[in-house]
Structures are given as structure tokens and as C-alpha cells.
PDB file of N, CA and C in Angstrom:
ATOM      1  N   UNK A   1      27.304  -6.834 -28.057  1.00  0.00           N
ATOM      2  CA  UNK A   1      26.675  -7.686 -27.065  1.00  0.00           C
ATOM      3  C   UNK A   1      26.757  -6.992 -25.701  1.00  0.00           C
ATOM      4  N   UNK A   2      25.798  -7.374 -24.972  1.00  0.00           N
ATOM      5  CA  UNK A   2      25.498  -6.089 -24.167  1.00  0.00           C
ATOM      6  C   UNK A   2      25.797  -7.276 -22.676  1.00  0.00           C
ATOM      7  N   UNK A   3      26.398  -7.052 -21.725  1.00  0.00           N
ATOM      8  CA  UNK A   3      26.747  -7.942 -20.672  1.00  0.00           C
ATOM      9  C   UNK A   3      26.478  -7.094 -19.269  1.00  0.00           C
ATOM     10  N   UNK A   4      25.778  -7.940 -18.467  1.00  0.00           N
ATOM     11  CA  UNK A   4      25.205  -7.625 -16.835  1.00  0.00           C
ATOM     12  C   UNK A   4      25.629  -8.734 -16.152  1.00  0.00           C
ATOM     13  N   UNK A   5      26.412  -7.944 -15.230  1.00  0.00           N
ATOM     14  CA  UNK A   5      27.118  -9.024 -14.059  1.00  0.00           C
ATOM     15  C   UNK A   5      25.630  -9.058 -13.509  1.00  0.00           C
ATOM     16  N   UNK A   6      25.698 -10.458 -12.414  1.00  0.00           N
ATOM     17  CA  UNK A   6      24.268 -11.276 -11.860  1.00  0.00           C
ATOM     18  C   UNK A   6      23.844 -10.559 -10.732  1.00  0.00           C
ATOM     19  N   UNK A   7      24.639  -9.661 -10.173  1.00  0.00           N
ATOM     20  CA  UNK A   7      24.293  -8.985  -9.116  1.00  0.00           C
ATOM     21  C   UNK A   7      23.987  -7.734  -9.139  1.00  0.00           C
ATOM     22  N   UNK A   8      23.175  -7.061 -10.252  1.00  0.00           N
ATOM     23  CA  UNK A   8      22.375  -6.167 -10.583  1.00  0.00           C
ATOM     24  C   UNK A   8      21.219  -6.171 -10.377  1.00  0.00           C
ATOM     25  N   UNK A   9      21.153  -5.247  -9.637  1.00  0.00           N
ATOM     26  CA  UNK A   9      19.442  -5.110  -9.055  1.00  0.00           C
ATOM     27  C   UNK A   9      19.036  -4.008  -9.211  1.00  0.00           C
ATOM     28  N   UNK A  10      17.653  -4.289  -8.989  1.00  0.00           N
ATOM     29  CA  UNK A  10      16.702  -3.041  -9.448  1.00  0.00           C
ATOM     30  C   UNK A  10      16.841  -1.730  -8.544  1.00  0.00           C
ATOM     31  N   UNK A  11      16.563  -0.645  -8.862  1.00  0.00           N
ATOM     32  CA  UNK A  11      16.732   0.781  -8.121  1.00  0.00           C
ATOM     33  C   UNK A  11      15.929   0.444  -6.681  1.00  0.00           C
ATOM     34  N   UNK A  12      16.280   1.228  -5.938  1.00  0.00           N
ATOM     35  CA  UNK A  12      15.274   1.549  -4.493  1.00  0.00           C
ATOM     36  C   UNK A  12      14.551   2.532  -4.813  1.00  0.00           C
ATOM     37  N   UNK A  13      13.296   3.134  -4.285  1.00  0.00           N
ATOM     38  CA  UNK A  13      12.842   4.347  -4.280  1.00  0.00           C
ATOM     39  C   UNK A  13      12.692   4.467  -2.686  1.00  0.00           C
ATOM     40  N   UNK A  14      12.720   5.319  -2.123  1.00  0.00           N
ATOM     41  CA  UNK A  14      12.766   6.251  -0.903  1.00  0.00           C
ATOM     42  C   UNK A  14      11.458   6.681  -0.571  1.00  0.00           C
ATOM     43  N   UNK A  15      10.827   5.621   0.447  1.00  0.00           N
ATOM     44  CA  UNK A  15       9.587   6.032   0.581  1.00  0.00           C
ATOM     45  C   UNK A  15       9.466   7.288   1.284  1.00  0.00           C
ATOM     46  N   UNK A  16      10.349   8.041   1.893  1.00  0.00           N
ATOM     47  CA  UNK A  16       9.681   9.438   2.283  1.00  0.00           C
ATOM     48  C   UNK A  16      10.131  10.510   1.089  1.00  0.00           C
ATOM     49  N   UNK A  17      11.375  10.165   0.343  1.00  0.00           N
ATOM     50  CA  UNK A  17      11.141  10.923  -0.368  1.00  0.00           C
ATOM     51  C   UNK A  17      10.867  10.916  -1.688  1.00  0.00           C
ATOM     52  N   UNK A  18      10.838   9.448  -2.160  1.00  0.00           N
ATOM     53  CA  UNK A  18      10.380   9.188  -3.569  1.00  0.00           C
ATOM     54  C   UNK A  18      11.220   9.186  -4.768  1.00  0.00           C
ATOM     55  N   UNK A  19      12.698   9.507  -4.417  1.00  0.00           N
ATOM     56  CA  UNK A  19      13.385   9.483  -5.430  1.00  0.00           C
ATOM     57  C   UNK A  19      14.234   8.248  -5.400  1.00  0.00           C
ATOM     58  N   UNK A  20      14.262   8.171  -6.888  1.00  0.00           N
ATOM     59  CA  UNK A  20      15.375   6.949  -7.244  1.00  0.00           C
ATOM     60  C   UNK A  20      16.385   6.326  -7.002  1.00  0.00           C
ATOM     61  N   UNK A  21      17.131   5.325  -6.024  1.00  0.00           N
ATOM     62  CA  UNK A  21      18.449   5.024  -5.789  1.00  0.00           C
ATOM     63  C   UNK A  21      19.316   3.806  -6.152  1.00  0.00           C
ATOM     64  N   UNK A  22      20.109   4.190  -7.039  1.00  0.00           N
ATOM     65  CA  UNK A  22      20.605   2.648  -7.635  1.00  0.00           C
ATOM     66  C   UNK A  22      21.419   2.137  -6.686  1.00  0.00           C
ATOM     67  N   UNK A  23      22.170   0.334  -7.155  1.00  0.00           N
ATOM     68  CA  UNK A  23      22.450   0.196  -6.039  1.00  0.00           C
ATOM     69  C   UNK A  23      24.044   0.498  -6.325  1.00  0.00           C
ATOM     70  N   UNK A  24      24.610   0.753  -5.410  1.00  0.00           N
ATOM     71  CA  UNK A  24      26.443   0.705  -5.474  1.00  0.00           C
ATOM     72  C   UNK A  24      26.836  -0.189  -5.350  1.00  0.00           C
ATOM     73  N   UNK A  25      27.670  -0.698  -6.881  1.00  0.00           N
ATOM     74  CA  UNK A  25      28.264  -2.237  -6.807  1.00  0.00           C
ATOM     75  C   UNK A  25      27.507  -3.413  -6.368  1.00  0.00           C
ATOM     76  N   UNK A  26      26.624  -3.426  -6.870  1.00  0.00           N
ATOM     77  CA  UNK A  26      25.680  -4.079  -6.413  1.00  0.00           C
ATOM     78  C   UNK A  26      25.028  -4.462  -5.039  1.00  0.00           C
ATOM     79  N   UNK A  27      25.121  -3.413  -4.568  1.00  0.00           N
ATOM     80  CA  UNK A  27      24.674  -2.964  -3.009  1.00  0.00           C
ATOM     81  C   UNK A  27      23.450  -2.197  -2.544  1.00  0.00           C
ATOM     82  N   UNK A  28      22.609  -2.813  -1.990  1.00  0.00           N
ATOM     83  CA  UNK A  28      21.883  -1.488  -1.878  1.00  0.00           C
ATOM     84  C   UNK A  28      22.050  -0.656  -0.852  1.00  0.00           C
ATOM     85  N   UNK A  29      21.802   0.199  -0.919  1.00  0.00           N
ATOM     86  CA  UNK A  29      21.915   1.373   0.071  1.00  0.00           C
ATOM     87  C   UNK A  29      20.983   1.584   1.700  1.00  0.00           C
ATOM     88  N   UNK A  30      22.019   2.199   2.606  1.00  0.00           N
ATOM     89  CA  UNK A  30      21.318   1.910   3.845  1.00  0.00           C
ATOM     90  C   UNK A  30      20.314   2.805   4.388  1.00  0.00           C
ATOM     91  N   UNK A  31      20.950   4.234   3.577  1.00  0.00           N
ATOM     92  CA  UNK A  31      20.487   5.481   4.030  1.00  0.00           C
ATOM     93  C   UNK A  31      20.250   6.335   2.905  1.00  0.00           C
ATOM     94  N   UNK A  32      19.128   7.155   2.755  1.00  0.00           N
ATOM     95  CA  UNK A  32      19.000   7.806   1.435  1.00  0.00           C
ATOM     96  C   UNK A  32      20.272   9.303   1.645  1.00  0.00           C
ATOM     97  N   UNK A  33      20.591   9.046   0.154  1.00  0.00           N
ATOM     98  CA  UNK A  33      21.357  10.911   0.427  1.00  0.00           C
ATOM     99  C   UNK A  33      20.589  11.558   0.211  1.00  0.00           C
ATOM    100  N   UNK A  34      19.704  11.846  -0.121  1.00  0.00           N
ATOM    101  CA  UNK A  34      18.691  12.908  -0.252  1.00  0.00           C
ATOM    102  C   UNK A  34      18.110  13.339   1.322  1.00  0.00           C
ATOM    103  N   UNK A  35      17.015  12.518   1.654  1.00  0.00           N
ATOM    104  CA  UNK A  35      16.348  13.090   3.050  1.00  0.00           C
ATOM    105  C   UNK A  35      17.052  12.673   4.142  1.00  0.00           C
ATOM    106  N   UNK A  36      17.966  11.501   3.958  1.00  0.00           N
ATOM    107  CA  UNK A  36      18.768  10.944   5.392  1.00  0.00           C
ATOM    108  C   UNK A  36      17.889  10.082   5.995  1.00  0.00           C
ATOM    109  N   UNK A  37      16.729   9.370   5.369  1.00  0.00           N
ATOM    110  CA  UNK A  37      15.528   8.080   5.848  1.00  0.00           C
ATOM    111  C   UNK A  37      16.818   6.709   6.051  1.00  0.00           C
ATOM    112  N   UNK A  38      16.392   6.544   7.272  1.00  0.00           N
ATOM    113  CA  UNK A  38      17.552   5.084   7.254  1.00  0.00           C
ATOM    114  C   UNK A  38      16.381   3.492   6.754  1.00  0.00           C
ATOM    115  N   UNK A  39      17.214   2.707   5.914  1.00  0.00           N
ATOM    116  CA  UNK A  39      16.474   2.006   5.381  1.00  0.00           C
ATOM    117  C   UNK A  39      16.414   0.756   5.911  1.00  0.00           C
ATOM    118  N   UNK A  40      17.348   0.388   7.259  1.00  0.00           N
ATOM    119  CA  UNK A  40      17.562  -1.053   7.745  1.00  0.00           C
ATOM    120  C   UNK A  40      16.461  -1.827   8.030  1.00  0.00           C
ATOM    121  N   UNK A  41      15.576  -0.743   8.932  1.00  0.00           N
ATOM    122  CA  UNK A  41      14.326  -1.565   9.071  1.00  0.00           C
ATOM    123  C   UNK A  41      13.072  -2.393   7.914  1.00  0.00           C
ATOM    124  N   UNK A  42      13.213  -1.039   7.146  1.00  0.00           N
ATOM    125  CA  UNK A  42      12.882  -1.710   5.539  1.00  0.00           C
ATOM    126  C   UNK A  42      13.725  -2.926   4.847  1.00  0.00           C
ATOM    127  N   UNK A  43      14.833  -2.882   4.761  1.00  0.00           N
ATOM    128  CA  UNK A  43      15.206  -4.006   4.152  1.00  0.00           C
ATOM    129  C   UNK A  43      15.023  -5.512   5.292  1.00  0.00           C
ATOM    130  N   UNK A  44      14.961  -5.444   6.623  1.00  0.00           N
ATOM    131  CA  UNK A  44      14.971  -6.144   7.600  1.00  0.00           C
ATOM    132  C   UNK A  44      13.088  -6.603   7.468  1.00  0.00           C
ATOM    133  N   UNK A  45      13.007  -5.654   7.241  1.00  0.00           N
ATOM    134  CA  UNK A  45      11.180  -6.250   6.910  1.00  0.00           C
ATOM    135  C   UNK A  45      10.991  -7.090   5.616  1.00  0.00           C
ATOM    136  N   UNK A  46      11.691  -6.563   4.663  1.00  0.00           N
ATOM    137  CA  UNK A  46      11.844  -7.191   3.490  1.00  0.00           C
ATOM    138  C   UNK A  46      12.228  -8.697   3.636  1.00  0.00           C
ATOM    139  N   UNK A  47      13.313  -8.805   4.090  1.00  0.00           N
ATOM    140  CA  UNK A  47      14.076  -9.715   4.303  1.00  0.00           C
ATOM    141  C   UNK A  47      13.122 -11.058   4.655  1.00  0.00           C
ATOM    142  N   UNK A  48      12.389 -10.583   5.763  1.00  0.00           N
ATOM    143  CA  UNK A  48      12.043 -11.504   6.739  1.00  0.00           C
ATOM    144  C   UNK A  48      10.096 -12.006   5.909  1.00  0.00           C
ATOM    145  N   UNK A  49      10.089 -11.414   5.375  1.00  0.00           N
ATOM    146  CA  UNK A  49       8.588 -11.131   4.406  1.00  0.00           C
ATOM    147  C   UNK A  49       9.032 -12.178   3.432  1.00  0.00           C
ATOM    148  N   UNK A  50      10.352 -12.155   2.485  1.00  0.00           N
ATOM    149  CA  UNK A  50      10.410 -13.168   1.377  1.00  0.00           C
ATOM    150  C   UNK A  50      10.600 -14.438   2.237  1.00  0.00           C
ATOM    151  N   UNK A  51      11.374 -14.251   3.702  1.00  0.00           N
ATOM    152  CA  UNK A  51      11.371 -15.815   3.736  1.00  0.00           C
ATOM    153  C   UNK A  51      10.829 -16.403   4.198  1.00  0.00           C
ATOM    154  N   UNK A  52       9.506 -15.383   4.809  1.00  0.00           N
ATOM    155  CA  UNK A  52       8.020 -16.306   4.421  1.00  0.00           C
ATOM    156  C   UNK A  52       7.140 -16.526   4.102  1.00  0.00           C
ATOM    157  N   UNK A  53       7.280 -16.026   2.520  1.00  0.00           N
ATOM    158  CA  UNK A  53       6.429 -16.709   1.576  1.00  0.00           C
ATOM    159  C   UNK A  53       7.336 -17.691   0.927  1.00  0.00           C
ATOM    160  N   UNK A  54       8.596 -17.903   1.175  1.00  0.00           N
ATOM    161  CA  UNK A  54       9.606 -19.003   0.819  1.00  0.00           C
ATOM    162  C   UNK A  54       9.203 -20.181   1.070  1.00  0.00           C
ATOM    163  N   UNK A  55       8.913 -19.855   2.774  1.00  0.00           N
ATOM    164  CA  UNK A  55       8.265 -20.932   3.657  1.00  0.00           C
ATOM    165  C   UNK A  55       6.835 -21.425   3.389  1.00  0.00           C
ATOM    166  N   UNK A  56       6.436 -21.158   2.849  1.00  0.00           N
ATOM    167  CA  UNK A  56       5.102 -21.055   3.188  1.00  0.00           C
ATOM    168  C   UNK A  56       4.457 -21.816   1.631  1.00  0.00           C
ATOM    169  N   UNK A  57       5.872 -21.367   0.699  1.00  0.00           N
ATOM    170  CA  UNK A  57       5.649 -22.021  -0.675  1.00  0.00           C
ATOM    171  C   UNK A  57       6.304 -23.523  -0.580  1.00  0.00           C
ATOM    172  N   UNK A  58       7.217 -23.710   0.652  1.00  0.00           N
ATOM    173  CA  UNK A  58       7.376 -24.903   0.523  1.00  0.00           C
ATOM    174  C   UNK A  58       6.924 -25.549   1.007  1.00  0.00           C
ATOM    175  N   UNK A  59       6.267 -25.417   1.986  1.00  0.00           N
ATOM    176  CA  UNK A  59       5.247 -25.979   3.246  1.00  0.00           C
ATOM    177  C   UNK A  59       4.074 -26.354   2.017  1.00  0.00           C
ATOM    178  N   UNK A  60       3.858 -25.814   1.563  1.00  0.00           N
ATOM    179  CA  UNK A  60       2.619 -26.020   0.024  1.00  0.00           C
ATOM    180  C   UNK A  60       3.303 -27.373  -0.778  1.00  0.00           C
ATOM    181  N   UNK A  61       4.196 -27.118  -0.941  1.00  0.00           N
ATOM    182  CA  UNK A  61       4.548 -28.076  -1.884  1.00  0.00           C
ATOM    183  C   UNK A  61       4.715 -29.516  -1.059  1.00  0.00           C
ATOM    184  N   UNK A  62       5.294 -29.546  -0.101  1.00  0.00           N
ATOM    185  CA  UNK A  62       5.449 -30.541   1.269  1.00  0.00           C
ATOM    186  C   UNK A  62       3.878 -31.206   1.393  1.00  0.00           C
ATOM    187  N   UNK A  63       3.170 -30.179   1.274  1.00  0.00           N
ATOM    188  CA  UNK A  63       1.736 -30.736   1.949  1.00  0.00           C
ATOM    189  C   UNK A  63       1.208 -32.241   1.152  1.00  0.00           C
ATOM    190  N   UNK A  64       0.949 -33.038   2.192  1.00  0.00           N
ATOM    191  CA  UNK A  64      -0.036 -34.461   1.083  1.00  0.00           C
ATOM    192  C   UNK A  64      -1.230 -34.352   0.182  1.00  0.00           C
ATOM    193  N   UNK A  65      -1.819 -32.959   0.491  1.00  0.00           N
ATOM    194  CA  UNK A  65      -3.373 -32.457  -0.260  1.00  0.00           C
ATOM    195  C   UNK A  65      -2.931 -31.976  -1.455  1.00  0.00           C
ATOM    196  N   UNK A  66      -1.833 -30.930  -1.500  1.00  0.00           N
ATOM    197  CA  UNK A  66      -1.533 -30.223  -2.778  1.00  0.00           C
ATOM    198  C   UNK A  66      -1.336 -31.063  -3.769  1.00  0.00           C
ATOM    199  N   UNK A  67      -1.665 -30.480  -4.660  1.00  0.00           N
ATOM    200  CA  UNK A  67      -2.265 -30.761  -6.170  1.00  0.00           C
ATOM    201  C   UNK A  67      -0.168 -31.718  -7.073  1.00  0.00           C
ATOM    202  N   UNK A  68      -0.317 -32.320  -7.675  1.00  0.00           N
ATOM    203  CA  UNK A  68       0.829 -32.518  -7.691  1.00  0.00           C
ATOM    204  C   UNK A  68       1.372 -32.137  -9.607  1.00  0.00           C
ATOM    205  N   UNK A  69       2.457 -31.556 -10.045  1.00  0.00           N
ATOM    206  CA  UNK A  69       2.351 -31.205 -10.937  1.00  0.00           C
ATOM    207  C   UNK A  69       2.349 -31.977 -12.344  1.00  0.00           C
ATOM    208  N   UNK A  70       1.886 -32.252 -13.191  1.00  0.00           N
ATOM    209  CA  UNK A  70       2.341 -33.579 -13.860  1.00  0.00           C
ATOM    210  C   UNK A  70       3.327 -33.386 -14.974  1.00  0.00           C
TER     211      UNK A  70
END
């Protein structure tokens, strides 16, 4: 039986340089070792991108027009 702690996540790739980075301990990484690309602003864009389509899915669901599920 094959077991994955919950805080396994998927690899990064390195947009300037394209290679693969897993995460450490379930961490992702700030800075590539390869080219030295710092990634804060990327994950800070990330960040702020899911939580709003978070928003934006609940604001949908909130709304009196939307469709309701049965």
C-alpha cells in the first residue's frame, strides 16, 4: 500500500529555465538552483489570482440570478 502525506504537491517548472523542481518537504521553492530566477513574485501572483477566482466563485454562488443546483 502505497501512502502520500496531504502536503504533496506538484513539481514547479522554472519559467526561465524550464527545468523541473520538486517541492522540499512539502515546500515550494523560492529560488531556482539552476539559473538563480527568484520566484516570490510568481508565487505572490499566484496567490492572489486563486483568491480571485475563489471570490468570484462565491460571489456566483451568492448571486439571486444563479442557477441553483438541484
Amino acid at each position: 500500500m502505497c501512502f502520500r502525506p496531504g502536503g504533496v504537491a506538484k513539481a514547479q517548472v522554472c519559467p526561465n529555465c524550464g527545468k523541473k523542481l520538486v517541492p522540499i518537504g512539502g515546500v515550494y521553492q523560492k529560488k531556482c538552483p539552476f539559473c538563480k530566477t527568484d520566484f516570490t513574485a510568481l508565487i505572490e501572483a499566484a496567490k492572489k489570482e486563486a483568491e480571485a477566482e475563489a471570490a468570484a466563485k462565491k460571489a456566483a454562488e451568492a448571486s439571486p440570478e444563479a442557477p441553483k443546483p438541484e
